[in-house]
C-alpha atoms as a PDB file:
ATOM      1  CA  UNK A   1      -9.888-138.146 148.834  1.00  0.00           C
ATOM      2  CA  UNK A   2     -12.796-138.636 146.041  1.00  0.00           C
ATOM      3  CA  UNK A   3     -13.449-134.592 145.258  1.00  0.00           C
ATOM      4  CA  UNK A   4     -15.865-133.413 142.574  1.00  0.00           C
ATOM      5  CA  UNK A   5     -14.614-129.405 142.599  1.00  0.00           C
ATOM      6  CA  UNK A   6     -11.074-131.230 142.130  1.00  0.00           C
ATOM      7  CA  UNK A   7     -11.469-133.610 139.362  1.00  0.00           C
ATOM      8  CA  UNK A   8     -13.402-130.683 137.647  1.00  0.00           C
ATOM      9  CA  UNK A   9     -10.535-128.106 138.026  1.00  0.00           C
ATOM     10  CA  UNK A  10      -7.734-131.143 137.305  1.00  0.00           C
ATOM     11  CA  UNK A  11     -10.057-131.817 134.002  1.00  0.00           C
ATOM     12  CA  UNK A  12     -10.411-128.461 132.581  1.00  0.00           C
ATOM     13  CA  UNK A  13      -6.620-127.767 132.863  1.00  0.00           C
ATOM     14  CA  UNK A  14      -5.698-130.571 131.180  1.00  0.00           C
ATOM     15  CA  UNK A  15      -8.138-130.037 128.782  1.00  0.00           C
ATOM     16  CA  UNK A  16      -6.500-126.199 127.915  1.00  0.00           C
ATOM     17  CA  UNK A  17      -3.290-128.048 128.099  1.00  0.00           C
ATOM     18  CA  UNK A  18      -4.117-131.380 125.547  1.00  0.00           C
ATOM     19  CA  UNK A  19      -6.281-128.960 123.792  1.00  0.00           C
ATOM     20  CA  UNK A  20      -7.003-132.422 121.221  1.00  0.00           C
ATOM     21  CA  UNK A  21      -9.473-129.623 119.223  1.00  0.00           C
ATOM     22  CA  UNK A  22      -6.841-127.460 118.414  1.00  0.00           C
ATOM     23  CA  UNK A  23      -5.027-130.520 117.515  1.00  0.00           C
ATOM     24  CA  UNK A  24      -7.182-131.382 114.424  1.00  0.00           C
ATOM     25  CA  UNK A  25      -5.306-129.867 111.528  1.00  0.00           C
ATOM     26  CA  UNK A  26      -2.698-132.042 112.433  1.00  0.00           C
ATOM     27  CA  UNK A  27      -4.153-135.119 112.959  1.00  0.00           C
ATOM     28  CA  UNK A  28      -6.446-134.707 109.893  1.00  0.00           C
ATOM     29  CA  UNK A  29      -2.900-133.618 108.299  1.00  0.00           C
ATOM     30  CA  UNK A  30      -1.560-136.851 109.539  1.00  0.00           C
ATOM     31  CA  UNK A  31      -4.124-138.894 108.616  1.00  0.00           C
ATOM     32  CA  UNK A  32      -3.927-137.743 104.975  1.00  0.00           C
ATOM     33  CA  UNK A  33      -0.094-138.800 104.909  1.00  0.00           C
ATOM     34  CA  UNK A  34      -0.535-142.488 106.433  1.00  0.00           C
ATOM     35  CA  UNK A  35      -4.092-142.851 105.671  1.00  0.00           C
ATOM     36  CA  UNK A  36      -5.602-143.737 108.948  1.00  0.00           C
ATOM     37  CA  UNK A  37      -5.389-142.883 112.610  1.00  0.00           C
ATOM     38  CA  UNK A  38      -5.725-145.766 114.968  1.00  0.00           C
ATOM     39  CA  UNK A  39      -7.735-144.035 117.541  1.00  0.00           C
ATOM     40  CA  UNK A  40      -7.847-146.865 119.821  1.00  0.00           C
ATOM     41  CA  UNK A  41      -4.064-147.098 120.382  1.00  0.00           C
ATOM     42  CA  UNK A  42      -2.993-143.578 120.620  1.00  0.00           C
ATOM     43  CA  UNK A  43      -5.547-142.955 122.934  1.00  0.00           C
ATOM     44  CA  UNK A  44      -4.252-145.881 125.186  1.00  0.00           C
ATOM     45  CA  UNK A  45      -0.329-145.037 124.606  1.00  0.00           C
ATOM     46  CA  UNK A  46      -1.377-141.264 125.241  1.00  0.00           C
ATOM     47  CA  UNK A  47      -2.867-142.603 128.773  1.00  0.00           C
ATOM     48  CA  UNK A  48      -0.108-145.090 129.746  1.00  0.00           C
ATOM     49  CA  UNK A  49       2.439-142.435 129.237  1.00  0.00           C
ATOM     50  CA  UNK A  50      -0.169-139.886 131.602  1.00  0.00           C
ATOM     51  CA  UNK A  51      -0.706-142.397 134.498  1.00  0.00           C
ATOM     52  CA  UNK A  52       3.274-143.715 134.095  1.00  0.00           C
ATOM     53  CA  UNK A  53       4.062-139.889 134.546  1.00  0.00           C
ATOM     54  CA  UNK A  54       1.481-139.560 137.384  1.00  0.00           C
ATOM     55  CA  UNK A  55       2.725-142.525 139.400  1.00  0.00           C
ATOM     56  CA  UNK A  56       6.530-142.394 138.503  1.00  0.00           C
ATOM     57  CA  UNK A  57       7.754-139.379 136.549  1.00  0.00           C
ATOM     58  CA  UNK A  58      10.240-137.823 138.426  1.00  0.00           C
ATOM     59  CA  UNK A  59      11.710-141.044 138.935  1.00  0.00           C
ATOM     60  CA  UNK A  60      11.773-141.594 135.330  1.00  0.00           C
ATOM     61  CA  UNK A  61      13.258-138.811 134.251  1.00  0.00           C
ATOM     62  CA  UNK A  62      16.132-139.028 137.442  1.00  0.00           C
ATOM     63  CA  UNK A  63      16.650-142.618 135.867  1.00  0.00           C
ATOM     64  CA  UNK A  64      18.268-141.294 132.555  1.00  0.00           C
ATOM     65  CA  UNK A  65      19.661-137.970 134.413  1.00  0.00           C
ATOM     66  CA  UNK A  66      17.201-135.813 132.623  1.00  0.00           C
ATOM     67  CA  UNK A  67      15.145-132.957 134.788  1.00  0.00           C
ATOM     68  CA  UNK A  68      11.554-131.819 133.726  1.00  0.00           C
ATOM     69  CA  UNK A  69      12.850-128.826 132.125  1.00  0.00           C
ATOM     70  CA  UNK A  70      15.222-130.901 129.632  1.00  0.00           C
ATOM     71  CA  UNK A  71      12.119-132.812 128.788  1.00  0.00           C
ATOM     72  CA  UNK A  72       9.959-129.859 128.553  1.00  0.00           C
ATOM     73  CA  UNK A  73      12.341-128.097 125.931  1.00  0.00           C
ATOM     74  CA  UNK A  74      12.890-131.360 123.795  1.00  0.00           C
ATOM     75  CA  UNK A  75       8.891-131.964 123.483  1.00  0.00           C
ATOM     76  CA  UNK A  76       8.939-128.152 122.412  1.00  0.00           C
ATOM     77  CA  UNK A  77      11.175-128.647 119.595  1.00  0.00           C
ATOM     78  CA  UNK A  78       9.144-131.248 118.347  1.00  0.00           C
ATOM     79  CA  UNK A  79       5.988-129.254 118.464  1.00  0.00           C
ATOM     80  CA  UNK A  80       7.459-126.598 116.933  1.00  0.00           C
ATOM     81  CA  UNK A  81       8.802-128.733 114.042  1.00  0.00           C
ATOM     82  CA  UNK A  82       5.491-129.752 113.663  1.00  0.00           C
ATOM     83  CA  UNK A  83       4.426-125.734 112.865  1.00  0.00           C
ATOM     84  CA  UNK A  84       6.840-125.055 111.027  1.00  0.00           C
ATOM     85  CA  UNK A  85       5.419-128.358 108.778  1.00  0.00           C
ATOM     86  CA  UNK A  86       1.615-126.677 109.031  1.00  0.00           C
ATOM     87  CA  UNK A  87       2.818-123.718 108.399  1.00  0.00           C
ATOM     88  CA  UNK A  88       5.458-123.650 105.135  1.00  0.00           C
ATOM     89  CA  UNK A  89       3.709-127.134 103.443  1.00  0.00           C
ATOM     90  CA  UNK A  90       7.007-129.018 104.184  1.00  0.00           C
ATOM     91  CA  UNK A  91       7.510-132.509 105.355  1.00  0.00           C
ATOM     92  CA  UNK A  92       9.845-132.843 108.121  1.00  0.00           C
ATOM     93  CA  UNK A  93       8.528-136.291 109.665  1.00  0.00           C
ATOM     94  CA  UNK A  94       8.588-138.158 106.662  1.00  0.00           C
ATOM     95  CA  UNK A  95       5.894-141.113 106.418  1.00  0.00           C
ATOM     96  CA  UNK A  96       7.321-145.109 106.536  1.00  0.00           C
ATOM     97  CA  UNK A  97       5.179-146.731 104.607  1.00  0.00           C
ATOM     98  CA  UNK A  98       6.289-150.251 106.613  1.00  0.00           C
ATOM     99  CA  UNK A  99       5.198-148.158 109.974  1.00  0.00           C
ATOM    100  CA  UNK A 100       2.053-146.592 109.100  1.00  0.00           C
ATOM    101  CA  UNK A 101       0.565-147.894 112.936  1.00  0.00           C
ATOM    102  CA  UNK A 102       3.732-146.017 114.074  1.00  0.00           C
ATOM    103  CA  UNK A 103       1.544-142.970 112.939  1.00  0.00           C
ATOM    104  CA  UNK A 104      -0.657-143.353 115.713  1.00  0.00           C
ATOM    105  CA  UNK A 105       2.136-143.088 118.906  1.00  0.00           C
ATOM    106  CA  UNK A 106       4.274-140.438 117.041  1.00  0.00           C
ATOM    107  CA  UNK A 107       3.153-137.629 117.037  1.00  0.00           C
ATOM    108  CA  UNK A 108      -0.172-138.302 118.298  1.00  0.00           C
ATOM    109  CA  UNK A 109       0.455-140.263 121.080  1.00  0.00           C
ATOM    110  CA  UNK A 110       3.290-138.038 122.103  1.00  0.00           C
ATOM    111  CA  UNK A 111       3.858-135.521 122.335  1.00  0.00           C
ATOM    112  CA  UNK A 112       0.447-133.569 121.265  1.00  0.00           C
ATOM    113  CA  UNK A 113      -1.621-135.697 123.600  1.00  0.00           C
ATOM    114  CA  UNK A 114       0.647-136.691 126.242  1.00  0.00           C
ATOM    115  CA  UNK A 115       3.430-133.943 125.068  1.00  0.00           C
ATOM    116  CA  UNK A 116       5.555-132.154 127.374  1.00  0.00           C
ATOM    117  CA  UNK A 117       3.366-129.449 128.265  1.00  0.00           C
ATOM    118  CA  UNK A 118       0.980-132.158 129.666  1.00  0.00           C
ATOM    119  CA  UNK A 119       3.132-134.636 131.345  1.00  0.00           C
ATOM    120  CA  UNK A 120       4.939-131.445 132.879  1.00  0.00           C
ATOM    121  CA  UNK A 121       1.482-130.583 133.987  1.00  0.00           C
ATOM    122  CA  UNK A 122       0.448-133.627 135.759  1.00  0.00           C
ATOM    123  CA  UNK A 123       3.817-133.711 137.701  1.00  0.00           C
ATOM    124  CA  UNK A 124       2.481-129.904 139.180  1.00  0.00           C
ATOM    125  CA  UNK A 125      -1.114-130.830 140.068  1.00  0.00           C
ATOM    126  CA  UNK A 126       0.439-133.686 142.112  1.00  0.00           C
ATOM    127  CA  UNK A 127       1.400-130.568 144.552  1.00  0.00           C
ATOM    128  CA  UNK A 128      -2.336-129.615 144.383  1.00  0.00           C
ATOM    129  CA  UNK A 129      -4.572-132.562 143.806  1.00  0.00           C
ATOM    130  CA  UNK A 130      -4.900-135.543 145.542  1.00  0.00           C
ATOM    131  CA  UNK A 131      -3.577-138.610 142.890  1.00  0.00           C
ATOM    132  CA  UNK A 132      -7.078-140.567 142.684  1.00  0.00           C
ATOM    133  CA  UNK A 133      -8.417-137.033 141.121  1.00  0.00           C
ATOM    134  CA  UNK A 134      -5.500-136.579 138.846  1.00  0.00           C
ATOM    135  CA  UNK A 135      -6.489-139.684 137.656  1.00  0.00           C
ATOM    136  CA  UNK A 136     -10.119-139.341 136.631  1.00  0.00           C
ATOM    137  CA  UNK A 137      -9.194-136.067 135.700  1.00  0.00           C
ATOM    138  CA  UNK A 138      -7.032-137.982 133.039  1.00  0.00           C
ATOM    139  CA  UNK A 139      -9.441-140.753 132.477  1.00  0.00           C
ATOM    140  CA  UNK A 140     -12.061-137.756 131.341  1.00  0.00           C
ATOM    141  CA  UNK A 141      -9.860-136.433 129.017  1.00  0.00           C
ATOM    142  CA  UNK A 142      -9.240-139.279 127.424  1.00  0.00           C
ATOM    143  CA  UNK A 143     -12.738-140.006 126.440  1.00  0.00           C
ATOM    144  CA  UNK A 144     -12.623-136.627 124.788  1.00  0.00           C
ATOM    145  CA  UNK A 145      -9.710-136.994 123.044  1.00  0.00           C
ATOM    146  CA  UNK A 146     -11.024-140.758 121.678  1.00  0.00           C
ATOM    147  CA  UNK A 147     -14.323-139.145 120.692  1.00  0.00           C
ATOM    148  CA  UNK A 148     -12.249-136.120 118.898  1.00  0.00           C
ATOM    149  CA  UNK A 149      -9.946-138.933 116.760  1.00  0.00           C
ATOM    150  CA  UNK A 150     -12.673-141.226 116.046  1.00  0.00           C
ATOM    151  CA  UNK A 151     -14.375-138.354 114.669  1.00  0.00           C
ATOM    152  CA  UNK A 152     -11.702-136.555 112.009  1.00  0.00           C
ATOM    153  CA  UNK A 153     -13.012-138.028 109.145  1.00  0.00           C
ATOM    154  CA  UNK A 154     -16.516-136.471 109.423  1.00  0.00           C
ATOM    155  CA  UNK A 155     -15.027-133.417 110.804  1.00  0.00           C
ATOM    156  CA  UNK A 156     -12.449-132.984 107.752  1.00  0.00           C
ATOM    157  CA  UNK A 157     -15.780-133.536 105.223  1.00  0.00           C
ATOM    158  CA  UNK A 158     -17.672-131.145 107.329  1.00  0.00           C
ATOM    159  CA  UNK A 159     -14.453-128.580 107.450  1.00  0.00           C
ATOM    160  CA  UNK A 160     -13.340-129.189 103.646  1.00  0.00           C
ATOM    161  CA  UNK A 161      -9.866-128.918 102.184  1.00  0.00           C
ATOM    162  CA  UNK A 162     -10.204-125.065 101.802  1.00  0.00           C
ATOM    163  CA  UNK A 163     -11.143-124.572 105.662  1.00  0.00           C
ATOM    164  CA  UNK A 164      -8.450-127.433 107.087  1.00  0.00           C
ATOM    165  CA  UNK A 165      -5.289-125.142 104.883  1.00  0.00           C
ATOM    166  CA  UNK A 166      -6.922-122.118 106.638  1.00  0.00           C
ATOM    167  CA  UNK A 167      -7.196-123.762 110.229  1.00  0.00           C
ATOM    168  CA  UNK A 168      -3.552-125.357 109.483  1.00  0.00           C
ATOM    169  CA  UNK A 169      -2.162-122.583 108.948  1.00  0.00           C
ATOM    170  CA  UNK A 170      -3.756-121.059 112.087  1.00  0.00           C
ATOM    171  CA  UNK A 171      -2.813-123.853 114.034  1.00  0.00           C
ATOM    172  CA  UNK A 172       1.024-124.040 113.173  1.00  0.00           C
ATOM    173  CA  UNK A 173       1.178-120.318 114.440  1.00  0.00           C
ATOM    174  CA  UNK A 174      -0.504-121.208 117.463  1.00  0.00           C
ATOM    175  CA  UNK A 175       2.345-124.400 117.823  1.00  0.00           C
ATOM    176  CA  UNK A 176       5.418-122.910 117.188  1.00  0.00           C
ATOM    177  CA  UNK A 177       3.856-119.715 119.908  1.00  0.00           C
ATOM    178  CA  UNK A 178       3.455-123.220 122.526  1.00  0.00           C
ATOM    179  CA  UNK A 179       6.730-124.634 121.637  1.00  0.00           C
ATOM    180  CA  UNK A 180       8.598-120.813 122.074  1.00  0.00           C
ATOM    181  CA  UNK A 181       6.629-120.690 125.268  1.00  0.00           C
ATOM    182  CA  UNK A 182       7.625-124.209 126.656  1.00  0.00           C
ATOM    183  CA  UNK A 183      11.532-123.074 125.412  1.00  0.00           C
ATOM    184  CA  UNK A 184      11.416-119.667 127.013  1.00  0.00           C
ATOM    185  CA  UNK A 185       9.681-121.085 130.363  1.00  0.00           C
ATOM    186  CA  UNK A 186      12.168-124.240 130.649  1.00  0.00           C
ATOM    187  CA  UNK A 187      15.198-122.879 129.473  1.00  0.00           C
ATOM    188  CA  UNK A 188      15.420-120.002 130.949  1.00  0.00           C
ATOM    189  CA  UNK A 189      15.247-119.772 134.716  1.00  0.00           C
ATOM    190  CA  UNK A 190      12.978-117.263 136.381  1.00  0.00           C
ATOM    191  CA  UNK A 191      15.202-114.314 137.698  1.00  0.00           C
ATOM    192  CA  UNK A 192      17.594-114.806 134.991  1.00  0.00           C
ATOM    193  CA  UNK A 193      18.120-112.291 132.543  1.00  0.00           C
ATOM    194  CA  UNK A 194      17.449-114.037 128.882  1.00  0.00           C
ATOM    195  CA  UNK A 195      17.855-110.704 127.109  1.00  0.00           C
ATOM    196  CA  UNK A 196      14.217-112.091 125.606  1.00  0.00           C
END
């Protein structure tokens, strides 16, 4: 049940997949617009929505008629709305000033924590990985990403304006390459010709 090789391998692909460090132009992007990240509940609403889709989300999805792939391709036209903002300095989500906690569950929360990619991930290692693994494998990443949000305003001084328009940039190319990866995977079947 309890395997250390396991939670290892379950940690380090959901750390690729979360990848919270290549998430920090945005969230130090974010936090300019609203003007502060609460670290404490994206983290949590990031993890409810990990375990929920751990313990139930299959179910979930049958609930509402939707399969993984139609969830899959709707998280990746929200991260690649998200490049396109990094990339061409325009504002597509625009910022509530009456909703500025908002902030922290959209799109934080979901979906570049507990996005598509990784909730699509955790319903595949549940073919692999025994559940209680999964779990701490979850719990791990967690405490990374909390350490990674607490930490944006020192990283953003240490990075400076100059270097975060550089990484932003870099990042948004990287983000709309996920979200035409997620598309292409999800919405075309494999042995289908897309013509892509």
């Amino acid at each position: 049940m309890f395997d250390l090789k396991e939670i290892l391998s379950v940690s380090l692909i959901l750390f690729s997949v979360i990848d919270i460090l290549g998430s920090i132009p945005i969230i130090v992007n974010l936090r300019q617009k609203v003007g502060h990240i609460q670290s404490e509940k994206a983290t949590l609403a990031a993890g409810v929505l990990m375990i929920l889709f751990l313990l139930a989300g299959k179910s979930i999805l049958g609930l509402f008629g939707i399969g993984v792939e139609d969830f899959a391709i709707a998280g990746a036209l929200i991260i690649f709305a998200i490049g396109a903002e990094m990339i061409l300095g325009i504002e597509l989500f625009k910022s509530d000033p009456d909703a500025k906690a908002g902030a922290s569950i959209v799109p934080i929360a979901f979906p570049l924590i507990a996005g598509a990619g990784t909730l699509t991930t955790i319903l595949t290692l549940k073919a692999e990985f025994a559940q209680i693994n999964i779990a701490i494998g979850i719990l791990l990443n967690l405490i990374l990403v909390y350490i990674v949000l607490k930490s944006t305003g020192w990283l953003e001084r240490k990075i400076g304006k100059t270097g975060l328009d550089v990484l932003r940039r870099i990042f948004g190319i990287i983000l709309l390459s996920i979200a035409v990866k997620i598309f292409k995977t999800n919405a075309f079947p494999i042995g289908v010709d897309s013509g892509i």
